[in-house]
C-alpha atoms as a PDB file:
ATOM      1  CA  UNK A   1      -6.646 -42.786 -98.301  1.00  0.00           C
ATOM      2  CA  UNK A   2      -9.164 -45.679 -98.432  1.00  0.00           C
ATOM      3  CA  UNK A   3     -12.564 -46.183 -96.456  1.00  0.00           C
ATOM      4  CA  UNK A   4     -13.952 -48.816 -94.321  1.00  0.00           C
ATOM      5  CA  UNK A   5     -16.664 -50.135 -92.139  1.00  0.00           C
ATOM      6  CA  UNK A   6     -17.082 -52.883 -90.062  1.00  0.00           C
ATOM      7  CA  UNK A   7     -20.960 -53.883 -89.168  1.00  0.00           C
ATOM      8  CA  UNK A   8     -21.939 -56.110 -86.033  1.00  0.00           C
ATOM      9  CA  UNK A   9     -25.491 -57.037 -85.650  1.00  0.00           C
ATOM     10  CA  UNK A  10     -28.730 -58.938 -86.678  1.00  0.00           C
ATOM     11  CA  UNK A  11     -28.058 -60.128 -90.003  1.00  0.00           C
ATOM     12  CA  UNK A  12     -28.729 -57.517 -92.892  1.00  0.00           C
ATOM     13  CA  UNK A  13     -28.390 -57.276 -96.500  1.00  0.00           C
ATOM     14  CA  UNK A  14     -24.876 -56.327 -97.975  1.00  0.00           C
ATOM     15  CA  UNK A  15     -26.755 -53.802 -99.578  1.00  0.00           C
ATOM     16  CA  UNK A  16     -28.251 -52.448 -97.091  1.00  0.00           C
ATOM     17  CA  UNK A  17     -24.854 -51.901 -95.198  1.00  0.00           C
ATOM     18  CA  UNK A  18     -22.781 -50.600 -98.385  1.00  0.00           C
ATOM     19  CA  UNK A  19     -25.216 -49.288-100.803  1.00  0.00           C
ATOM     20  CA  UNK A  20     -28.194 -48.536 -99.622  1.00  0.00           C
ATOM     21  CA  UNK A  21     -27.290 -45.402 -97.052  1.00  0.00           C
ATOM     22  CA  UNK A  22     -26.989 -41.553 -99.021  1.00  0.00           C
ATOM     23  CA  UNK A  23     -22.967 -41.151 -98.119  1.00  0.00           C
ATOM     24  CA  UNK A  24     -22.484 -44.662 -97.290  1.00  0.00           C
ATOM     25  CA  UNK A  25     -19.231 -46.688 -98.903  1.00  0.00           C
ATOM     26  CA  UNK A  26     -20.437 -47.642-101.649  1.00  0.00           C
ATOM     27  CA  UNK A  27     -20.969 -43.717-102.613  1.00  0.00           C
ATOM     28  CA  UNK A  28     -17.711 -42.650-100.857  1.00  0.00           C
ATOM     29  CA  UNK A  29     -15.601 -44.689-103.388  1.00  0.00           C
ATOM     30  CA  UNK A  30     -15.958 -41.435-105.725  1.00  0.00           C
ATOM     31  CA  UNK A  31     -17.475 -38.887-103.446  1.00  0.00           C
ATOM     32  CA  UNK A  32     -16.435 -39.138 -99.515  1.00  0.00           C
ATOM     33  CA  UNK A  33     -17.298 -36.547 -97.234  1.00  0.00           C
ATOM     34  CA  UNK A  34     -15.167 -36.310 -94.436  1.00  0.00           C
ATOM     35  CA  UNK A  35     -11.450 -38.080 -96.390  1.00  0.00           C
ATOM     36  CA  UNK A  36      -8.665 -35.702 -94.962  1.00  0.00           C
ATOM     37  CA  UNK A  37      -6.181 -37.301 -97.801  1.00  0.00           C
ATOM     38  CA  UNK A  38      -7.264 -38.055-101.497  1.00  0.00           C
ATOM     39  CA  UNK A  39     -10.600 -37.655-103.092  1.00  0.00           C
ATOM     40  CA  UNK A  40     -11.182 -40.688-104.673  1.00  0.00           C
ATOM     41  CA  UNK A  41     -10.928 -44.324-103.889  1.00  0.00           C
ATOM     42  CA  UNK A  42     -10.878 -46.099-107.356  1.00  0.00           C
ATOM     43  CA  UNK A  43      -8.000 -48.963-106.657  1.00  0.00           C
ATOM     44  CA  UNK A  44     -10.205 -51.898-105.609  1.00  0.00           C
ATOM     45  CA  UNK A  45     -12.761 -52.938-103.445  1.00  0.00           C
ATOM     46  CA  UNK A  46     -13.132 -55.338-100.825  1.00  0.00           C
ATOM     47  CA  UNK A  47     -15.998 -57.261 -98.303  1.00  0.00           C
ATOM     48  CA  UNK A  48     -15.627 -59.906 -96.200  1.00  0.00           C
ATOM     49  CA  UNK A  49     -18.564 -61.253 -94.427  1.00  0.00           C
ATOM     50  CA  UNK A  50     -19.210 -64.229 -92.106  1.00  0.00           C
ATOM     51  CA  UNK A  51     -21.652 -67.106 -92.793  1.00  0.00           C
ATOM     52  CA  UNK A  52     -23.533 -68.788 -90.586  1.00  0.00           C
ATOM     53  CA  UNK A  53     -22.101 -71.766 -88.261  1.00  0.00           C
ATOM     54  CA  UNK A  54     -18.342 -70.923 -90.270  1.00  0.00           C
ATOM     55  CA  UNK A  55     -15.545 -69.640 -88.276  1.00  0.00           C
ATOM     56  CA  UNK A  56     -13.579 -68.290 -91.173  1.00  0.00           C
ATOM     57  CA  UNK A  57     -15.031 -65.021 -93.542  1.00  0.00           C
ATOM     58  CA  UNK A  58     -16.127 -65.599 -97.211  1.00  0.00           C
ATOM     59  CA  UNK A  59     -14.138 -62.275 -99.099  1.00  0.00           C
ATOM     60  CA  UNK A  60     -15.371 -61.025-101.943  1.00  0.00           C
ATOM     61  CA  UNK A  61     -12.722 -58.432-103.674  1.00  0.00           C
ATOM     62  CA  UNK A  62     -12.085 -56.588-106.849  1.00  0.00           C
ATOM     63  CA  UNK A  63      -9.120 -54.601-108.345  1.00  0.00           C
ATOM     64  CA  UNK A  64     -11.505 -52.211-110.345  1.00  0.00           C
ATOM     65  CA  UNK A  65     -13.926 -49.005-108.484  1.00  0.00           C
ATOM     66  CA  UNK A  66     -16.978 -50.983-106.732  1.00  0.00           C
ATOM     67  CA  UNK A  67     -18.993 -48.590-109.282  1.00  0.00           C
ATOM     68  CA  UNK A  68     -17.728 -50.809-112.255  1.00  0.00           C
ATOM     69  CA  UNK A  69     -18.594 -53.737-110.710  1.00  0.00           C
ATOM     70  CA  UNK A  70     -21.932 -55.116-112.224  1.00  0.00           C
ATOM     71  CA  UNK A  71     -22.269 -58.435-110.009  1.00  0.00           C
ATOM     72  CA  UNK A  72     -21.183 -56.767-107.078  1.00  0.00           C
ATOM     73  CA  UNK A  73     -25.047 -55.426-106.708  1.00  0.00           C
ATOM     74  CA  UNK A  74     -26.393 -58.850-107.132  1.00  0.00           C
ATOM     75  CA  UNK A  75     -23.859 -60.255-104.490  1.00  0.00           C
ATOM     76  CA  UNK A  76     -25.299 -57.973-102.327  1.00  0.00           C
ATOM     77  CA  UNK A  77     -28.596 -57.858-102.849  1.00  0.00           C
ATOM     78  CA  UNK A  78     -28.980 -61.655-101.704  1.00  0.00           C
ATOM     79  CA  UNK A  79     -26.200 -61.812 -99.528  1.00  0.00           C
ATOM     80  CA  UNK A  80     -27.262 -61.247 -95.166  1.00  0.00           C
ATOM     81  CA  UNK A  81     -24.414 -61.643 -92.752  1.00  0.00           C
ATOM     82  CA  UNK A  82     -24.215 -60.490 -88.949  1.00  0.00           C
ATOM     83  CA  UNK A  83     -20.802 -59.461 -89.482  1.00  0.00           C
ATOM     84  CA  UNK A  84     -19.281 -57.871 -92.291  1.00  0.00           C
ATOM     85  CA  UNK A  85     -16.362 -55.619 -93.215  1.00  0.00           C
ATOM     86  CA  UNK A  86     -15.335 -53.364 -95.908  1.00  0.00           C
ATOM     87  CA  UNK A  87     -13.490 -51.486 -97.617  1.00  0.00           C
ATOM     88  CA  UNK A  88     -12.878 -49.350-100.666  1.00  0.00           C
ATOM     89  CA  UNK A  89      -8.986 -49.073-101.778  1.00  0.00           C
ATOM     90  CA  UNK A  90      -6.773 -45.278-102.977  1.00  0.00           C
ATOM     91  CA  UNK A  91      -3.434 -46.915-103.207  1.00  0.00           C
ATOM     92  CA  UNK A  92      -0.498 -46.266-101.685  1.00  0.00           C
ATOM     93  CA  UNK A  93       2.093 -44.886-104.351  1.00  0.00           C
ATOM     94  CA  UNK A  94       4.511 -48.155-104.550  1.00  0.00           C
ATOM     95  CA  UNK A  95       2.671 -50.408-103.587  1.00  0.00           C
ATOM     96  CA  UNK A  96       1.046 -53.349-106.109  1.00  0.00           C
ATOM     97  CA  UNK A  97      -2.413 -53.257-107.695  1.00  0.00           C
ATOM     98  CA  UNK A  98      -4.557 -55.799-108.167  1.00  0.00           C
ATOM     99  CA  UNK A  99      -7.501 -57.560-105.477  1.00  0.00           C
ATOM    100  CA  UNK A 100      -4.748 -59.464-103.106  1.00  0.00           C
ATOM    101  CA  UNK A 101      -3.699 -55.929-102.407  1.00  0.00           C
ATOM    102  CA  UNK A 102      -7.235 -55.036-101.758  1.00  0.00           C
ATOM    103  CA  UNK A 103      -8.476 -55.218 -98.052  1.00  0.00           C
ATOM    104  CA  UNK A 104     -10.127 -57.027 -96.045  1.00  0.00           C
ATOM    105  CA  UNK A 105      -6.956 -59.005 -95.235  1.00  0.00           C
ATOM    106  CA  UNK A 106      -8.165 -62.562 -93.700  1.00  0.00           C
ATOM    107  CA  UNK A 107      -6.157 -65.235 -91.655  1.00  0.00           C
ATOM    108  CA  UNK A 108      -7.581 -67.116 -88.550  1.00  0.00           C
ATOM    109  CA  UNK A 109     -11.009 -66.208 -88.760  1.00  0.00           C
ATOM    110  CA  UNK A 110     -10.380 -62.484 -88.400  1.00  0.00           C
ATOM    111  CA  UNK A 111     -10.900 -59.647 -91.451  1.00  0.00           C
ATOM    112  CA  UNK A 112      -8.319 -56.739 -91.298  1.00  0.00           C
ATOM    113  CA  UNK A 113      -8.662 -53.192 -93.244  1.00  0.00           C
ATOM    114  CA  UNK A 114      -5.874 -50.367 -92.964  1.00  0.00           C
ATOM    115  CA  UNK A 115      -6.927 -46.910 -93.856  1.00  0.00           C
ATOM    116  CA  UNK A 116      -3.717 -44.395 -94.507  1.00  0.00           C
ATOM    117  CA  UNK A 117      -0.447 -45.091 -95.782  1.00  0.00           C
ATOM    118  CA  UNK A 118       2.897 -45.775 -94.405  1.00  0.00           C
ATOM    119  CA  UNK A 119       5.513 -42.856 -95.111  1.00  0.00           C
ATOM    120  CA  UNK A 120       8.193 -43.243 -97.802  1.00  0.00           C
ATOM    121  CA  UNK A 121       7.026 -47.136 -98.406  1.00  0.00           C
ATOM    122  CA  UNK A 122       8.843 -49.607 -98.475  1.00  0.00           C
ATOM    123  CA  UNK A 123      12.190 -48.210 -97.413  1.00  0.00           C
ATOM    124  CA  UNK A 124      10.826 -46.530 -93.990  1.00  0.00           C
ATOM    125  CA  UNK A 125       9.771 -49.752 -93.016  1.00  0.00           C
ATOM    126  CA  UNK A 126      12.252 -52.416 -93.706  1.00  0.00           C
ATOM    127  CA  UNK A 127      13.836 -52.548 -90.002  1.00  0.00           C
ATOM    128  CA  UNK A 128      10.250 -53.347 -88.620  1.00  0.00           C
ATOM    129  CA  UNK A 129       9.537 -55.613 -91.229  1.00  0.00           C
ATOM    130  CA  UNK A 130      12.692 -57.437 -90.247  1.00  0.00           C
ATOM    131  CA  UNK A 131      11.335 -58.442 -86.762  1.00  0.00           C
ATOM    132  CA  UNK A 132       8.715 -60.753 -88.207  1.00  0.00           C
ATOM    133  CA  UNK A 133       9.770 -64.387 -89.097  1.00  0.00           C
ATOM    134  CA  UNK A 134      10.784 -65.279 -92.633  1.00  0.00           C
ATOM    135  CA  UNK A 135       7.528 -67.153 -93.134  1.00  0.00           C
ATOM    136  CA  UNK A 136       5.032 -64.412 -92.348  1.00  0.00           C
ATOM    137  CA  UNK A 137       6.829 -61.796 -94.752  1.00  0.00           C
ATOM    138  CA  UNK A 138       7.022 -64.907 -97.618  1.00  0.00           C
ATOM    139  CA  UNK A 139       3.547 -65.204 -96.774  1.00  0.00           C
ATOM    140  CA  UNK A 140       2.042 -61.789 -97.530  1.00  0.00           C
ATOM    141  CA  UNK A 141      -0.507 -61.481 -99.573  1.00  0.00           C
ATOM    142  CA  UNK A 142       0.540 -58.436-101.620  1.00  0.00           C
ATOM    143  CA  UNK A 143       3.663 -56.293-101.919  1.00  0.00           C
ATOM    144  CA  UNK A 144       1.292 -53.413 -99.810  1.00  0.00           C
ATOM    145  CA  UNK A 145       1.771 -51.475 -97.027  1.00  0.00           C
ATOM    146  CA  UNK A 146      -1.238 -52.504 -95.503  1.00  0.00           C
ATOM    147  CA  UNK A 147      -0.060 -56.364 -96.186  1.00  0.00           C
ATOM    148  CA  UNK A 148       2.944 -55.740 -94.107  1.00  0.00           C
ATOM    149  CA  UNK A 149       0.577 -53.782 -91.037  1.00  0.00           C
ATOM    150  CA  UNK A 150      -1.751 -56.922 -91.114  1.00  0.00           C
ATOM    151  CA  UNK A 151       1.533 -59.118 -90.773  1.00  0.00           C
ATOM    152  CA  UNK A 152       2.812 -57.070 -87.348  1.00  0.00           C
ATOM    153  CA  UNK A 153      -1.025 -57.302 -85.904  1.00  0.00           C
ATOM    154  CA  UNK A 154      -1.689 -60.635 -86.494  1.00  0.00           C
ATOM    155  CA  UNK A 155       1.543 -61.639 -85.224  1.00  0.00           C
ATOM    156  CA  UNK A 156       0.730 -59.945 -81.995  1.00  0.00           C
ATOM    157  CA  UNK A 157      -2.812 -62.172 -81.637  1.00  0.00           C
ATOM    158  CA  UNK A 158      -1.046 -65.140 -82.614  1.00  0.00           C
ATOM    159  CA  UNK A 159       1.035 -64.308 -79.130  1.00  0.00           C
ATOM    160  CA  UNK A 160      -2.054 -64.044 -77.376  1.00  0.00           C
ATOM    161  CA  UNK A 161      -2.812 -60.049 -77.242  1.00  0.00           C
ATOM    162  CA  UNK A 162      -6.166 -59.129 -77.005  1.00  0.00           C
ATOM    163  CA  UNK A 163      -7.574 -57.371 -80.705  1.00  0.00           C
ATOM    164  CA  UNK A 164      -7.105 -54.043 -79.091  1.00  0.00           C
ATOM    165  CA  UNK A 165      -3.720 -54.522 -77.889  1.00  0.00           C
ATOM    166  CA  UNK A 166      -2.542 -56.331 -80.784  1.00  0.00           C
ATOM    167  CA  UNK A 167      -3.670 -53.307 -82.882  1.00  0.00           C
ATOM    168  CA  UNK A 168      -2.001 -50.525 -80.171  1.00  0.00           C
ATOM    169  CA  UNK A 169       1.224 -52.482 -79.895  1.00  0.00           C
ATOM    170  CA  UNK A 170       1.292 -52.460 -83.612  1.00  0.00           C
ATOM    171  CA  UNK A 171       0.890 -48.775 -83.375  1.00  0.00           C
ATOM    172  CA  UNK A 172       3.632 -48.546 -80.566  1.00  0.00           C
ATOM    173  CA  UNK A 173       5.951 -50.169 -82.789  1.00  0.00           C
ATOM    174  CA  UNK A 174       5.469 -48.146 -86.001  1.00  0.00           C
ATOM    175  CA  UNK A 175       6.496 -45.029 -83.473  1.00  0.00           C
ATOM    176  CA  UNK A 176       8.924 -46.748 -81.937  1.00  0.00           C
ATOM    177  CA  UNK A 177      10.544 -47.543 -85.629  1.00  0.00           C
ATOM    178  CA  UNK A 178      10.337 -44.471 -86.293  1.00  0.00           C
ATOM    179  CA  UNK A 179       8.036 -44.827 -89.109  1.00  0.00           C
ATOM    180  CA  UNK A 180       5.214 -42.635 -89.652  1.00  0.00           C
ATOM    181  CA  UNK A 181       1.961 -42.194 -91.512  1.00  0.00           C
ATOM    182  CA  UNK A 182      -1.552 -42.696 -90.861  1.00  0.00           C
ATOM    183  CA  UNK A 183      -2.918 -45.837 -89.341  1.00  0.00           C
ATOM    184  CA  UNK A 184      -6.484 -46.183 -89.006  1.00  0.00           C
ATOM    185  CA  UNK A 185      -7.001 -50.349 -88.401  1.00  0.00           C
ATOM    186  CA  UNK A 186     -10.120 -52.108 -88.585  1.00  0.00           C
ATOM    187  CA  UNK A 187     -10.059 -55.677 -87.212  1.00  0.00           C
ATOM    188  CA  UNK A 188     -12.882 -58.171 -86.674  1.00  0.00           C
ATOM    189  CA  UNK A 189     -13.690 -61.787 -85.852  1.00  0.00           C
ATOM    190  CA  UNK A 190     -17.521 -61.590 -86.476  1.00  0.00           C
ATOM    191  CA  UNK A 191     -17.778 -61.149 -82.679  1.00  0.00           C
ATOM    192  CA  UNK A 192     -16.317 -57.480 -81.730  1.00  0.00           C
ATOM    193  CA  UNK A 193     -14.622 -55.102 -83.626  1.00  0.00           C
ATOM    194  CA  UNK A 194     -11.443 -53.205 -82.624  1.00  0.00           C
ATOM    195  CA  UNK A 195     -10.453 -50.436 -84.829  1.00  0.00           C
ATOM    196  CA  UNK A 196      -7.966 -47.337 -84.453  1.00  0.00           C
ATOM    197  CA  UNK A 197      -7.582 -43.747 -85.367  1.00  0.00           C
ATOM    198  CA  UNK A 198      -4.545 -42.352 -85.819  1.00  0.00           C
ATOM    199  CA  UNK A 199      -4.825 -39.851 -88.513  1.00  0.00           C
ATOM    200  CA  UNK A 200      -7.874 -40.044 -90.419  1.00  0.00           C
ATOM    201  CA  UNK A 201     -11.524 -39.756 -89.704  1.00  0.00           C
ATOM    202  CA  UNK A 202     -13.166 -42.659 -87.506  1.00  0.00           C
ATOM    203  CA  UNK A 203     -17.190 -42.595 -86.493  1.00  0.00           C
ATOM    204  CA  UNK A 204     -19.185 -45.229 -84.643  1.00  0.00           C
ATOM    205  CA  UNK A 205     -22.752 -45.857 -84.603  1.00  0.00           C
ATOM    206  CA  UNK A 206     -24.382 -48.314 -82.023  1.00  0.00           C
ATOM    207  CA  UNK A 207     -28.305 -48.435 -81.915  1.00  0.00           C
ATOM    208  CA  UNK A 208     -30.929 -50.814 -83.313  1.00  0.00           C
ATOM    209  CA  UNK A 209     -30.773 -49.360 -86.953  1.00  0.00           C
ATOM    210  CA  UNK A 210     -34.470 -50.746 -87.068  1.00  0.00           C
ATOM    211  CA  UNK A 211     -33.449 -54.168 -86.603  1.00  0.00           C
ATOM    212  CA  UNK A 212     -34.247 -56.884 -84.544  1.00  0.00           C
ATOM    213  CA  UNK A 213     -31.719 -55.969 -81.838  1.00  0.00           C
ATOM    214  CA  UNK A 214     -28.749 -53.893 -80.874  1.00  0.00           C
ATOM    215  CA  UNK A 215     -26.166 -53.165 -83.705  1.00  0.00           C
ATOM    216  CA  UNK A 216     -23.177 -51.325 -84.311  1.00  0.00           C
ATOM    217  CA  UNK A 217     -21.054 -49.719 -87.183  1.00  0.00           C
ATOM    218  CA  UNK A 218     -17.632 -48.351 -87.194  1.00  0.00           C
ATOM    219  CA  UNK A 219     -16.748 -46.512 -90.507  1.00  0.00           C
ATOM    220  CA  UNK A 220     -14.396 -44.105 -91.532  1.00  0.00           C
ATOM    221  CA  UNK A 221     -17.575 -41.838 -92.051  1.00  0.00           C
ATOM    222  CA  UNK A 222     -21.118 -41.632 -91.529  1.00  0.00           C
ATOM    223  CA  UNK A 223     -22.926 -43.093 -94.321  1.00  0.00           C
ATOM    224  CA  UNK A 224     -26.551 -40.707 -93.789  1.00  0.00           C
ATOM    225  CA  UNK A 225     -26.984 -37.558 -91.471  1.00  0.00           C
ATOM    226  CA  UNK A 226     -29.241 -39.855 -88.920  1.00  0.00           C
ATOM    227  CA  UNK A 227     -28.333 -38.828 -85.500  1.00  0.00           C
ATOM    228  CA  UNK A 228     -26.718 -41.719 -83.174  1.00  0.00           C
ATOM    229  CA  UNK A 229     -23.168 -40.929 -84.996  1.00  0.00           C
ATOM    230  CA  UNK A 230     -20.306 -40.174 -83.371  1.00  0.00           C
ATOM    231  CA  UNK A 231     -16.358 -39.254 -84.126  1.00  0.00           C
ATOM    232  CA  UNK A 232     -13.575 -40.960 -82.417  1.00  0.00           C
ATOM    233  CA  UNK A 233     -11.126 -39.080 -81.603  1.00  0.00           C
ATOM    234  CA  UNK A 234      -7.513 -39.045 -83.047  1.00  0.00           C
ATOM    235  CA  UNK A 235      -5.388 -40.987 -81.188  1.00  0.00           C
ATOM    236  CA  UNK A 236      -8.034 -43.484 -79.833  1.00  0.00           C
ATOM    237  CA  UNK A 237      -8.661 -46.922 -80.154  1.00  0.00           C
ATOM    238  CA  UNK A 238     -12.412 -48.533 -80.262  1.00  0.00           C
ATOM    239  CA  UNK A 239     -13.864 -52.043 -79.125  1.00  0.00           C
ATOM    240  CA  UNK A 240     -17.322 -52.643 -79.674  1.00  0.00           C
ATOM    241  CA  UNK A 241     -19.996 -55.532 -79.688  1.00  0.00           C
ATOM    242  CA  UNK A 242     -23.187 -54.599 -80.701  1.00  0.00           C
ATOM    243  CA  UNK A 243     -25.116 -52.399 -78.199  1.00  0.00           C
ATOM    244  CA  UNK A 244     -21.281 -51.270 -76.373  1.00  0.00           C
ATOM    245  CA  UNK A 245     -18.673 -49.592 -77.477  1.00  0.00           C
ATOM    246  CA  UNK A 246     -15.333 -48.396 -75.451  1.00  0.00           C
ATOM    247  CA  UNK A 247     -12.563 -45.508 -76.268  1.00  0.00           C
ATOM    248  CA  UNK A 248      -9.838 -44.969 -74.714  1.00  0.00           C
ATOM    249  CA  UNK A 249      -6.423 -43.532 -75.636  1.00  0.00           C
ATOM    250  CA  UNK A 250      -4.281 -45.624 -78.009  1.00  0.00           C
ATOM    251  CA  UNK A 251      -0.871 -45.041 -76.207  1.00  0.00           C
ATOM    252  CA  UNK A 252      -2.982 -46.885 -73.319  1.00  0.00           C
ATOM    253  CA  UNK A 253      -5.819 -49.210 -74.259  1.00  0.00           C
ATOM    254  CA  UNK A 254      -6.608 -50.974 -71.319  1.00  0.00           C
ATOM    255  CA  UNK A 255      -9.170 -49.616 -68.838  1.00  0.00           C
ATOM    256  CA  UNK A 256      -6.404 -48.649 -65.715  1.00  0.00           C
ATOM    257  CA  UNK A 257      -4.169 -46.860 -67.727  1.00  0.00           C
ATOM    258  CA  UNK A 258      -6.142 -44.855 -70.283  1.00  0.00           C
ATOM    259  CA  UNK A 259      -9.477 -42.959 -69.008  1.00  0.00           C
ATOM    260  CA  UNK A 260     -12.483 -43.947 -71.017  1.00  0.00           C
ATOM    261  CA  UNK A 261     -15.936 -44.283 -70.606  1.00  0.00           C
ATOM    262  CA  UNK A 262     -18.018 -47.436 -71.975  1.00  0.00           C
ATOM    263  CA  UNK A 263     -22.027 -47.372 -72.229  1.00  0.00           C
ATOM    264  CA  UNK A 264     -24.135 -50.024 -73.751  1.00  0.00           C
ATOM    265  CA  UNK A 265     -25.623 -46.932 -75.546  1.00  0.00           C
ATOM    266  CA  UNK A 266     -22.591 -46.281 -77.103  1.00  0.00           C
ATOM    267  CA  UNK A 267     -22.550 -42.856 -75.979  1.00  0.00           C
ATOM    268  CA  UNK A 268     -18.902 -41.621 -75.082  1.00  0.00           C
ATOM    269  CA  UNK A 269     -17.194 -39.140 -74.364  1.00  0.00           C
ATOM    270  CA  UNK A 270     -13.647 -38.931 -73.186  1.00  0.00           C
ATOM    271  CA  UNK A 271     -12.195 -36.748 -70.792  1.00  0.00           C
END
């Protein structure tokens, strides 16, 4: 349920990044490739990108398909960033429609994106929900699952975890709750990216692109058949800047505990 990217880089056309490639996000709103759960993603849209010389992300989202959106092609045919995420939205059933329930989620400078669902919302996870202050749950955004997900991460960086371990203990304390689903995270502060999958599809790409210098892309999918892609395994957790990327196992993200290998070509592999 849902797709995302995140894009680190020289600065490149929204286009470019969304529309532009064969399978890329744009196209898997109605036709994704590789989606183990749904085959459509029709609830909203959502891109946040980073200007230059501002700390916090301009967001551009929509409650309709990214199809029906006539500007959006404008928007993006003008619009260059070095950073960007997003996202196109399948609902979770119980959860609220409209674009504040529409990812990327944004607070502090960072841009958040949840692909999956949590299990037998909202009931499964009203104990977990109960550990964050008053103010942060009156503060969501959107009665959503992935509101509530972006709540327990950014709590964790507001206490000073690192993006990777704020988005592993988040995972640790979903299974610790005992509350299950599928939690692929995608979290960014224009600088690196730290992402997770846990039960859906997650690729990375980190080459030049034909740009002016080293890049990187992690999406739920590839968006063309170039070569340079490759899949994440389940139960991993990603960090990359452009030109480096790192995997290791998401029980375990830091380097000591988890083995991993990280390559300014981006090429992993995990033993």
């Amino acid at each position: 349920m849902c797709r995302h990217l995140a894009y680190l880089g020289p600065p490149a056309t929204l286009r470019s990044l969304i529309i532009d490639p064969p399978h890329g996000l744009y196209r898997q709103a109605w036709a994704p490739r590789r989606q183990r759960y749904g085959t459509v993603n029709a609830d909203g849209f959502g891109v946040g990108w980073y200007a230059p010389d501002e700390e916090d992300p301009v967001r551009y989202r929509r409650a309709e398909p990214i199809w029906a959106d006539e500007s959006f092609a404008d928007v993006a045919r003008v619009a260059r960033a070095g950073a960007v995420l997003a996202a196109v939205r399948s609902a979770t059933a119980g959860t609220a429609l409209g674009p504040a329930s529409v990812a990327p989620f944004a607070s502090d400078g960072w841009l958040f994106s949840h692909n999956g669902r949590i299990d037998r919302w909202p009931e499964s996870a009203t104990a977990l929900a109960a550990t964050l202050p008053a103010a942060t749950l009156l503060g969501l955004e959107a009665r959503v699952d992935s509101a509530l997900l972006w709540a327990l991460a950014r709590h964790r960086l507001q206490l000073g975890r690192t993006p990777a371990e704020a988005l592993a203990d988040t995972a640790g304390a979903l299974r610790a709750a005992g509350v299950t689903g599928r939690f692929n995270f995608l979290l960014t502060d224009g600088r690196a990216i730290a992402a997770t999958a846990a039960g859906d599809t997650l690729w990375y790409r980190s080459d030049a692109f034909g740009l002016s210098g080293p890049a990187v892309v992690v999406a739920s999918e590839p968006g063309d058949d170039e070569p340079g892609w490759t899949e994440v395994p389940d139960g991993s957790i990603v960090t990359a800047t452009p030109g480096r990327v790192s995997v290791a196992g998401l029980a375990r993200p830091d380097a000591q505990a988890a083995p991993h290998h990280d390559t300014e070509d981006g090429r992993i592999t995990i033993p």
